[in-house]
Structure formats: C-alpha cells, structure tokens
PDB file of N, CA and C in Angstrom:
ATOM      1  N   UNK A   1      -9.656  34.543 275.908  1.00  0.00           N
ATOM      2  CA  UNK A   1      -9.187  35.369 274.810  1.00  0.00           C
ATOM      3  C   UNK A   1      -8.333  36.490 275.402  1.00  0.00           C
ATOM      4  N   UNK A   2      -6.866  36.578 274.716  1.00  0.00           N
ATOM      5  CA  UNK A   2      -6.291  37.995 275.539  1.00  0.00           C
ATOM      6  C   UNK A   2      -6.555  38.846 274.733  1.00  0.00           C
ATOM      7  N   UNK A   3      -5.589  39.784 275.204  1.00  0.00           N
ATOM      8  CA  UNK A   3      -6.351  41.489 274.245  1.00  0.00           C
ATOM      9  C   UNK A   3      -5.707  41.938 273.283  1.00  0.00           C
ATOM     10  N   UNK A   4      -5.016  40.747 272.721  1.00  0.00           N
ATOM     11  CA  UNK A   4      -4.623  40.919 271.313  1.00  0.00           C
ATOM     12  C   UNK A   4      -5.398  40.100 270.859  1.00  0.00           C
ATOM     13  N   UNK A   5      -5.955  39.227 270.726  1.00  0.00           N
ATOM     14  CA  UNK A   5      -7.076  38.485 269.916  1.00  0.00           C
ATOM     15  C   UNK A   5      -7.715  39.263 269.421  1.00  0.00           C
ATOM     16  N   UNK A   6      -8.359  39.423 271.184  1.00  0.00           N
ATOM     17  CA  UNK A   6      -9.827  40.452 271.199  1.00  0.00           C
ATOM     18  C   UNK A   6      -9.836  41.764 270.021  1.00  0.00           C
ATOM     19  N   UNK A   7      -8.848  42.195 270.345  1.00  0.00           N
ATOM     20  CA  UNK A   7      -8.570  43.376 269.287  1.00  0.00           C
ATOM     21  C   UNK A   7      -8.115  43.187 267.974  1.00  0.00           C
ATOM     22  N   UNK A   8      -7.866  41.918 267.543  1.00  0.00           N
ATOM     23  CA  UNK A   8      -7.715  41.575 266.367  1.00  0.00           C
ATOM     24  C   UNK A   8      -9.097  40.987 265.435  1.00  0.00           C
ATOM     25  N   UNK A   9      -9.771  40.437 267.052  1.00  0.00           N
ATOM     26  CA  UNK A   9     -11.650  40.213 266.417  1.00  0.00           C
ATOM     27  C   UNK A   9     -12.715  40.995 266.096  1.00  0.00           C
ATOM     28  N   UNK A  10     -11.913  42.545 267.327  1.00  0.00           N
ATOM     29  CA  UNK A  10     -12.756  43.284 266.660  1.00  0.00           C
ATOM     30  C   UNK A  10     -12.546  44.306 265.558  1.00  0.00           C
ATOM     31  N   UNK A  11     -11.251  44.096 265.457  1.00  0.00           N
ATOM     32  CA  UNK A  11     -11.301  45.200 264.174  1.00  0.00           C
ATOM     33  C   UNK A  11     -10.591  46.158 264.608  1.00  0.00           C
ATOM     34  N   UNK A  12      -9.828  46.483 265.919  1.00  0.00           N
ATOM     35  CA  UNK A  12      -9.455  47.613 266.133  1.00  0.00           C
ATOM     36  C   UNK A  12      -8.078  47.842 266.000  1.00  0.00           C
ATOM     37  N   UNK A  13      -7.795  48.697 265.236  1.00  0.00           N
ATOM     38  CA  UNK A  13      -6.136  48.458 264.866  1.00  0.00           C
ATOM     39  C   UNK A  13      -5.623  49.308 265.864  1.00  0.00           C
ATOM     40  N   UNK A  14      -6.772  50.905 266.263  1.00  0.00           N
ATOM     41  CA  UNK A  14      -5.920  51.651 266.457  1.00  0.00           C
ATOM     42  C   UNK A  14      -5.220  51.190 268.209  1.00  0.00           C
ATOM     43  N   UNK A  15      -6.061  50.015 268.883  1.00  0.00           N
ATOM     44  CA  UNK A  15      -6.180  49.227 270.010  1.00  0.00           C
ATOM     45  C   UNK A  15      -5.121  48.540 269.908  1.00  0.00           C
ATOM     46  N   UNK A  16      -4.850  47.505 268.641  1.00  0.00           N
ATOM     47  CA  UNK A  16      -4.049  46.757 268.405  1.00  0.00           C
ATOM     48  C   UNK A  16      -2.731  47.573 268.325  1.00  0.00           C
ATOM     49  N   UNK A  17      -2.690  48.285 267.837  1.00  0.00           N
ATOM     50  CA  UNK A  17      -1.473  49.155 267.842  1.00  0.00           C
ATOM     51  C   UNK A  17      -0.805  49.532 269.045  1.00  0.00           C
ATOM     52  N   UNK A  18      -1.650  49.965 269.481  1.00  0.00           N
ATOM     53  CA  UNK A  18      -1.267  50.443 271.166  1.00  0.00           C
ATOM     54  C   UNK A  18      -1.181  49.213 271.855  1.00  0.00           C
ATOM     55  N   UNK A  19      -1.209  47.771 271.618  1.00  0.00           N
ATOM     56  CA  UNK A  19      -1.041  46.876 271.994  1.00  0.00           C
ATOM     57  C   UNK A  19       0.013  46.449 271.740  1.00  0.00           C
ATOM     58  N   UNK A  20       0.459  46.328 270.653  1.00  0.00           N
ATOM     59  CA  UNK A  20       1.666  46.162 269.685  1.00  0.00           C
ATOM     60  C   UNK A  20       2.995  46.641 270.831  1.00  0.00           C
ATOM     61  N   UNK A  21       2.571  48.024 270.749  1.00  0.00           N
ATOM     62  CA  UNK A  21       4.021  49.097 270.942  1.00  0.00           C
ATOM     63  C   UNK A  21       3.656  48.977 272.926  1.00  0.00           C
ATOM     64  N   UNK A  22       2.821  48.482 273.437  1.00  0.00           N
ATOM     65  CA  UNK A  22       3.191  48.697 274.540  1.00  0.00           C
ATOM     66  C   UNK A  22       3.825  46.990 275.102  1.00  0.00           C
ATOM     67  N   UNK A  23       3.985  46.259 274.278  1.00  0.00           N
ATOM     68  CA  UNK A  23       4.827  44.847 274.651  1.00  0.00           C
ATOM     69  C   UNK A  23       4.329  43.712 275.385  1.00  0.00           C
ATOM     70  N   UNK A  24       2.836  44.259 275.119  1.00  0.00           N
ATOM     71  CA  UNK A  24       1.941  42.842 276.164  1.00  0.00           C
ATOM     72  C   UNK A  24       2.091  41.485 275.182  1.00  0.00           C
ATOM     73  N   UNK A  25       2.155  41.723 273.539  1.00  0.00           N
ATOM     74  CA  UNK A  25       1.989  40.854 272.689  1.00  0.00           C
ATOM     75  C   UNK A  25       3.394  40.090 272.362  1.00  0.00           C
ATOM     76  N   UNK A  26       3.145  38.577 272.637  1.00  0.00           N
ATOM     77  CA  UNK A  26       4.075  37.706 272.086  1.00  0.00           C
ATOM     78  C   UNK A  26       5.020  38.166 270.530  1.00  0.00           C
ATOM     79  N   UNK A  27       6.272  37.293 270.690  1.00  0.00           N
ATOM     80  CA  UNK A  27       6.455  37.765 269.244  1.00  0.00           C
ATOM     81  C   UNK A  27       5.715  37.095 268.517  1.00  0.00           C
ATOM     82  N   UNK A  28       5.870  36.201 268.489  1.00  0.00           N
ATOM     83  CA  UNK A  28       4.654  35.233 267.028  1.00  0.00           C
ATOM     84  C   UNK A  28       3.813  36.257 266.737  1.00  0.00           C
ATOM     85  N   UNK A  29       2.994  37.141 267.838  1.00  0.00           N
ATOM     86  CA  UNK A  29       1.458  38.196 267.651  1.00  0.00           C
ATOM     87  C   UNK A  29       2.369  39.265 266.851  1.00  0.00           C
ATOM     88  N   UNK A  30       3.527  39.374 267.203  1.00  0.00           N
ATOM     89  CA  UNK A  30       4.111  40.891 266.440  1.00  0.00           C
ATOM     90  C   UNK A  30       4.434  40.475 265.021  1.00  0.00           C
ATOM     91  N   UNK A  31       4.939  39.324 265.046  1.00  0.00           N
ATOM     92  CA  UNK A  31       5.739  38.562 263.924  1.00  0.00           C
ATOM     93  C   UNK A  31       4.031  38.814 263.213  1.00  0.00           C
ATOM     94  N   UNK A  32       2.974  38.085 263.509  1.00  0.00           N
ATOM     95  CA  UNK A  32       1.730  38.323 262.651  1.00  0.00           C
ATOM     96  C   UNK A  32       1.420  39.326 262.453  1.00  0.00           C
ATOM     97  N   UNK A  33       1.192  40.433 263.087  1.00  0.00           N
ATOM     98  CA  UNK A  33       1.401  41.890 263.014  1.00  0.00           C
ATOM     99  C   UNK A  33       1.978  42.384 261.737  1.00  0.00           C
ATOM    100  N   UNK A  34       3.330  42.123 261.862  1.00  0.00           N
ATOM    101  CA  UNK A  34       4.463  42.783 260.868  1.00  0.00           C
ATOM    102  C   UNK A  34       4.063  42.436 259.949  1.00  0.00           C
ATOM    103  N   UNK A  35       3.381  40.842 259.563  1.00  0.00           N
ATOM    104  CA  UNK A  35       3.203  40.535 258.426  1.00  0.00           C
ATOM    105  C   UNK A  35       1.866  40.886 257.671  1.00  0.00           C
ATOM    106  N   UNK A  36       1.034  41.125 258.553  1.00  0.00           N
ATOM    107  CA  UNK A  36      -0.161  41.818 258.240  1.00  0.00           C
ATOM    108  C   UNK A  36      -0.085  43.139 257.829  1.00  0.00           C
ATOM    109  N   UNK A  37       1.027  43.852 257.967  1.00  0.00           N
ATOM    110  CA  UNK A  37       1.212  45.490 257.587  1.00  0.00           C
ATOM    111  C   UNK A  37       1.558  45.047 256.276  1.00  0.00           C
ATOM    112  N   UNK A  38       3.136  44.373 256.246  1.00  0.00           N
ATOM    113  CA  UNK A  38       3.573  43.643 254.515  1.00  0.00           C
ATOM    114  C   UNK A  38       2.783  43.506 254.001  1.00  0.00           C
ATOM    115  N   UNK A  39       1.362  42.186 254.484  1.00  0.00           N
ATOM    116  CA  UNK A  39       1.059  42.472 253.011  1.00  0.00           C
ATOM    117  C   UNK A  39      -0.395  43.218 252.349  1.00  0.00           C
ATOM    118  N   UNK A  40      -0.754  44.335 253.725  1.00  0.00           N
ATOM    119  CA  UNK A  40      -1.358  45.277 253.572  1.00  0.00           C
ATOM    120  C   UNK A  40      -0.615  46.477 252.080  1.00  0.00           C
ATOM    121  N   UNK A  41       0.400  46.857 252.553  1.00  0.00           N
ATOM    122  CA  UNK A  41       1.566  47.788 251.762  1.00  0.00           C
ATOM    123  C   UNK A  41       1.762  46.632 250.520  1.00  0.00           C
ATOM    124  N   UNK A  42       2.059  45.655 250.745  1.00  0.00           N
ATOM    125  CA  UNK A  42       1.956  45.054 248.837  1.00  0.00           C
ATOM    126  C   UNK A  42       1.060  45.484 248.256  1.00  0.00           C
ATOM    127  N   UNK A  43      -0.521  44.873 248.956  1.00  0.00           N
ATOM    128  CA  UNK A  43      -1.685  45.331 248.027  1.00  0.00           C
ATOM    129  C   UNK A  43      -1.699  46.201 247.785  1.00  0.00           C
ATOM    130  N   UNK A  44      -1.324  47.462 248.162  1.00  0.00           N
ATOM    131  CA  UNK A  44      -1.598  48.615 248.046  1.00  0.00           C
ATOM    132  C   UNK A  44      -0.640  48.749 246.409  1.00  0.00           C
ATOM    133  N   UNK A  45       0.490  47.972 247.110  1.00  0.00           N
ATOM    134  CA  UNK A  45       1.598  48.554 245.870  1.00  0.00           C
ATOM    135  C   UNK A  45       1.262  48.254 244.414  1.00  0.00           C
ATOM    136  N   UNK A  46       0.798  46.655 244.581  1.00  0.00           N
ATOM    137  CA  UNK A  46       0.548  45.780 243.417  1.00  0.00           C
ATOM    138  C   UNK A  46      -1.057  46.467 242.763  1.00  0.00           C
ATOM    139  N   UNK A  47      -1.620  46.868 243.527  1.00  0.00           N
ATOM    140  CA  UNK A  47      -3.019  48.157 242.649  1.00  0.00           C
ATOM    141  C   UNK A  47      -2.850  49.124 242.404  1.00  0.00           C
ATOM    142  N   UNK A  48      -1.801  49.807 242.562  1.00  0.00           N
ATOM    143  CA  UNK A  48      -1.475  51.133 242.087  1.00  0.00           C
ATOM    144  C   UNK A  48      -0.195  50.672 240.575  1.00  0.00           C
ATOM    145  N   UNK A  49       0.590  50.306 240.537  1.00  0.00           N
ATOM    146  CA  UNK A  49       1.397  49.363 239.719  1.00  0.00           C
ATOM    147  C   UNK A  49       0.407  48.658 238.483  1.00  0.00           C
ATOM    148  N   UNK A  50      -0.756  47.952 238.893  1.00  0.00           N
ATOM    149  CA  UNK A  50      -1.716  47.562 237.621  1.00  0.00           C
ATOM    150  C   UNK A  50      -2.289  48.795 237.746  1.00  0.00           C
ATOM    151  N   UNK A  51      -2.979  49.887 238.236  1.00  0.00           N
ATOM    152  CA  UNK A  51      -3.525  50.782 237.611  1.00  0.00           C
ATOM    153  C   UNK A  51      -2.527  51.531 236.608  1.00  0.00           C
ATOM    154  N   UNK A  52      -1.392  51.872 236.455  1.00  0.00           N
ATOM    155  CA  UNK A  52      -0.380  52.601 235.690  1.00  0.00           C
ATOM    156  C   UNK A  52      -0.370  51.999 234.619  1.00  0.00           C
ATOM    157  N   UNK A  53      -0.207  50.328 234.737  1.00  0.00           N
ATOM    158  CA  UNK A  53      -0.304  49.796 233.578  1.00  0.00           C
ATOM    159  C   UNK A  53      -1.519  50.079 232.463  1.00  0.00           C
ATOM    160  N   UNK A  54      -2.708  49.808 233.251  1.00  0.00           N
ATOM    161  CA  UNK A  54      -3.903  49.943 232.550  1.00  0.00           C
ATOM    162  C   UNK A  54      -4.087  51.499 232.001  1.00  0.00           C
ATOM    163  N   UNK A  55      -3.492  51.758 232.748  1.00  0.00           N
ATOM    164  CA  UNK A  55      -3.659  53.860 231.900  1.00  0.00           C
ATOM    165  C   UNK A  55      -2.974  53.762 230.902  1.00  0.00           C
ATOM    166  N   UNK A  56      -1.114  53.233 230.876  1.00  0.00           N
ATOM    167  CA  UNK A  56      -0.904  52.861 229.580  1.00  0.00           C
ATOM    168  C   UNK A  56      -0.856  51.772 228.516  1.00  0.00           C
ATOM    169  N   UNK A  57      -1.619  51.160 228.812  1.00  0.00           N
ATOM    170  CA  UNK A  57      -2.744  50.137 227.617  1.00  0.00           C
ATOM    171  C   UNK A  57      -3.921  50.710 227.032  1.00  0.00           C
ATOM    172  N   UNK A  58      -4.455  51.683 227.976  1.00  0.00           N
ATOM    173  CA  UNK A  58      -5.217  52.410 228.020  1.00  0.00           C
ATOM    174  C   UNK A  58      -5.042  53.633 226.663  1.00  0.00           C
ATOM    175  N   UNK A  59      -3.766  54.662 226.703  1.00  0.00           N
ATOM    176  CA  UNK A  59      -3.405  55.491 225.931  1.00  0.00           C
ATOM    177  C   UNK A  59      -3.461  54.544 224.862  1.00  0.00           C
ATOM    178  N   UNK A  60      -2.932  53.416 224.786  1.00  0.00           N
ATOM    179  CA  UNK A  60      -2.429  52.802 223.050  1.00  0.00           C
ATOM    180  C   UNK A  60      -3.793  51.926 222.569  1.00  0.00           C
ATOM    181  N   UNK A  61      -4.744  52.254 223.707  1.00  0.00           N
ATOM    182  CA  UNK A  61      -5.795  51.233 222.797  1.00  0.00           C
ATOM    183  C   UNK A  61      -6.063  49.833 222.940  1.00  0.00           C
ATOM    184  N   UNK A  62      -5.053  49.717 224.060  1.00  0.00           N
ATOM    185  CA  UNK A  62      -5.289  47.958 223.959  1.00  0.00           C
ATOM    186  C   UNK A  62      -5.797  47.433 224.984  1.00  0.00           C
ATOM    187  N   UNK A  63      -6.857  46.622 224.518  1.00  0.00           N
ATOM    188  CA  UNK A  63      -7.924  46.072 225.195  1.00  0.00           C
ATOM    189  C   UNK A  63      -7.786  44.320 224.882  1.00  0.00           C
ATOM    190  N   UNK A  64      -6.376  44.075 224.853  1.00  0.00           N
ATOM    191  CA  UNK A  64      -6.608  42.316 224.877  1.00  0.00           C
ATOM    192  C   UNK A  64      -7.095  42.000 226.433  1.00  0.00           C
ATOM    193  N   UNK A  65      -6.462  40.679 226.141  1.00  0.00           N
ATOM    194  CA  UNK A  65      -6.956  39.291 227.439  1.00  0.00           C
ATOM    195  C   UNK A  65      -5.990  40.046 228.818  1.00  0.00           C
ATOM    196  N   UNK A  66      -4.956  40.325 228.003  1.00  0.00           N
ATOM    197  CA  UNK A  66      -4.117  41.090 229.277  1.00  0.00           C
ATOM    198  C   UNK A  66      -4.926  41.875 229.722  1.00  0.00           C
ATOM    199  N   UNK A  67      -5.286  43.158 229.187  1.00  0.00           N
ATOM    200  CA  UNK A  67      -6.025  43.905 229.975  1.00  0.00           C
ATOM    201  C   UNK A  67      -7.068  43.775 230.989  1.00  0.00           C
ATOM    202  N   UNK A  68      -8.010  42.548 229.973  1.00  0.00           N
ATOM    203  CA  UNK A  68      -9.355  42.451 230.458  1.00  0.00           C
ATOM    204  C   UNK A  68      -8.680  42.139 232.579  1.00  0.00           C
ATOM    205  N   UNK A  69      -7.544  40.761 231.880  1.00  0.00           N
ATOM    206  CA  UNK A  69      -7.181  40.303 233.259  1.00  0.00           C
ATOM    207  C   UNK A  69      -6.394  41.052 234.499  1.00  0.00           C
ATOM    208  N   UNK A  70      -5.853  42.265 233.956  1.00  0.00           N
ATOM    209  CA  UNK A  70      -5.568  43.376 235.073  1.00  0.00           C
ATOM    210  C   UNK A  70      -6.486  43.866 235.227  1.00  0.00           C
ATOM    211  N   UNK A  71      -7.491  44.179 234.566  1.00  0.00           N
ATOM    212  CA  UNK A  71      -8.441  45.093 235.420  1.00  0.00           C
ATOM    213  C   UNK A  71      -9.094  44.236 236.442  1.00  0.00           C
ATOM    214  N   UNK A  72      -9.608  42.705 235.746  1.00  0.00           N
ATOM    215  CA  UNK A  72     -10.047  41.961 237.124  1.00  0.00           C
ATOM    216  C   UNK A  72      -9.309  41.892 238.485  1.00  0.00           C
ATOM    217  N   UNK A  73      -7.840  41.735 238.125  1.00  0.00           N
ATOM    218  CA  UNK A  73      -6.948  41.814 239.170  1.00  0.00           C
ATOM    219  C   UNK A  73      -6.982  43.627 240.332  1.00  0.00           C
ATOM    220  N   UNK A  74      -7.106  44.525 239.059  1.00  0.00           N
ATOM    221  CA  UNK A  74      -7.221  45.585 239.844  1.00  0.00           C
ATOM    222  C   UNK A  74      -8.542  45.767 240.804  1.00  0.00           C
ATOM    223  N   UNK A  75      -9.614  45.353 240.199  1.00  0.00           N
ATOM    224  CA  UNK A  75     -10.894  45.383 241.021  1.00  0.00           C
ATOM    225  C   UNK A  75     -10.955  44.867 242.272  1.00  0.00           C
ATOM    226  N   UNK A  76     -10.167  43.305 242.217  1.00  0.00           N
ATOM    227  CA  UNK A  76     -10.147  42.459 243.362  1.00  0.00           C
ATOM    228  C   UNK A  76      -9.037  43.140 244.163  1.00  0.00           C
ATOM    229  N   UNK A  77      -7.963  43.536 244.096  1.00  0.00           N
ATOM    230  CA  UNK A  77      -7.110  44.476 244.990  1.00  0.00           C
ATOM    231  C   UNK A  77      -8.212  45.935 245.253  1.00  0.00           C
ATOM    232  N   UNK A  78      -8.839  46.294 244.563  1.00  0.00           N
ATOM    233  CA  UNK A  78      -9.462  47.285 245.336  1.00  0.00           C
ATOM    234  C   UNK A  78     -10.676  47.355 245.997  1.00  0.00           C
ATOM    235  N   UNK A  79     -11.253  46.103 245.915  1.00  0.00           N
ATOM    236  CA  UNK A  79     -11.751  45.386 246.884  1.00  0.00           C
ATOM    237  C   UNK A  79     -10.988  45.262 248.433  1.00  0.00           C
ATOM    238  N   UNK A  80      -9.856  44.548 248.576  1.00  0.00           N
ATOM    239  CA  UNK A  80      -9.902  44.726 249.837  1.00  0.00           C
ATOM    240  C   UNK A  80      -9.263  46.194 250.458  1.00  0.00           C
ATOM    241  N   UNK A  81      -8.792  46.969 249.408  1.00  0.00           N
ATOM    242  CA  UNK A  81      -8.096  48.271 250.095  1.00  0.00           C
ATOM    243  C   UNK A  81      -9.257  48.665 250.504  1.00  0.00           C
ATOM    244  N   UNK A  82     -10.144  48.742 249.954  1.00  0.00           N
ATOM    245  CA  UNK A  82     -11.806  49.166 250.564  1.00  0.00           C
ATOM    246  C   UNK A  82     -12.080  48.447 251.868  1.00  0.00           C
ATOM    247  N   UNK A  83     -12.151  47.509 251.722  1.00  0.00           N
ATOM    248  CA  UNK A  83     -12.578  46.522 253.122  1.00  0.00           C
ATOM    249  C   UNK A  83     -11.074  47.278 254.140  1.00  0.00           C
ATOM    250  N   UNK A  84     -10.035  47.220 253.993  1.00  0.00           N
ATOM    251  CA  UNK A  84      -9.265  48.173 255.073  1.00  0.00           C
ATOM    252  C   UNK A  84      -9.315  49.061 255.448  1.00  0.00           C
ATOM    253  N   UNK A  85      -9.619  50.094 254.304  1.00  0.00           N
ATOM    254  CA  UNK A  85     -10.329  51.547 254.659  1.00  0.00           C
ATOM    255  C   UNK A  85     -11.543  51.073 255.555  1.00  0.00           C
ATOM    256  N   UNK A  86     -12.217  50.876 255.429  1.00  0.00           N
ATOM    257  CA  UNK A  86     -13.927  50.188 255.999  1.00  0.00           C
ATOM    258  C   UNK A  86     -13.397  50.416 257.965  1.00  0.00           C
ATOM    259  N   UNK A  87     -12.200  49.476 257.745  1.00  0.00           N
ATOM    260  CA  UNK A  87     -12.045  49.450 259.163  1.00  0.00           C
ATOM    261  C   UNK A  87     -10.788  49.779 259.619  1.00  0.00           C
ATOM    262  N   UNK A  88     -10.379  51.254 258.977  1.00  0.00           N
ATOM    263  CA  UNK A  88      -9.561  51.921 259.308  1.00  0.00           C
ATOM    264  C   UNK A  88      -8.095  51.289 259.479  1.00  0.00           C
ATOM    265  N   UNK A  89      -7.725  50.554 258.133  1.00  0.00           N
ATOM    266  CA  UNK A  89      -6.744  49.606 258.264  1.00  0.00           C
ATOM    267  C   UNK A  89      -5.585  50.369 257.461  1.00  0.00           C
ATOM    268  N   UNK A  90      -6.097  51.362 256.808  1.00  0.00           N
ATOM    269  CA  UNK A  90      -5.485  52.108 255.769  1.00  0.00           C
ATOM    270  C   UNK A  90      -5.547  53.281 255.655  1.00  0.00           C
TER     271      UNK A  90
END
C-alpha cells in the first residue's frame, strides 16, 4: 500500500493533502483527488440550492410530492456533508 492509499484508508485528508501538493501522487491519484473535491463542492451546492427551495415552498404553503421529495433529497445530502464534517472533509 503507498501513502496515498494509506491516507485515503484512513481518512486523513489533511495527510492526503500534503501528499497531493508535495507530488509523490500519480496523476490518475490527483485526477481522483480533483474529482473527489468536485463532487464534495456539488453536494454541498445541490443542499444548500434544495434548502432555498424548500424555504420557498415553505413561505407559500406547499407541501406536495415535490416537497415531500426535496426534503428526502435534502436529508440524504446532509447526510453525507455530516459524514465529511465527521472526518474533517469539509
């Protein structure tokens, strides 16, 4: 196992990072990297974006199927922003 694995098994970003920027890691590992930040910063984007919505569905009262199904959607996005926070991913 090299020490970008390792540091990707254990959880340590702030390791991985300093792994990242000091050039031991292949591109493919950076290329996975980069893409792991993307679509860290989506989730983030796409739960803050349904929460706005739901505040204004919220003001007008409306509680259809749409709603019910953004809020499930919002829960499960804030589910893992939690699990990133957890391990300092965020």
């Amino acid at each position: 196992m090299n020490e970008t694995s390792e540091a990707i098994e254990l959880g340590n970003v702030a390791r991985l990072g300093d792994v990242a920027r000091s050039g031991d890691i292949s591109a493919d590992e950076r290329e996975m990297f980069a893409s792991f930040i993307r679509m860290r910063d989506e989730i983030a984007s796409e739960h803050e974006r349904i929460r706005c919505q739901l505040e204004d569905m919220k003001a007008t009262r409306k509680t259809t199927a749409t709603f019910k199904q953004l809020m499930a959607r919002k829960l499960t996005l804030a589910s893992f922003l939690e699990t990133y926070r957890k391990y300092d991913l965020l």
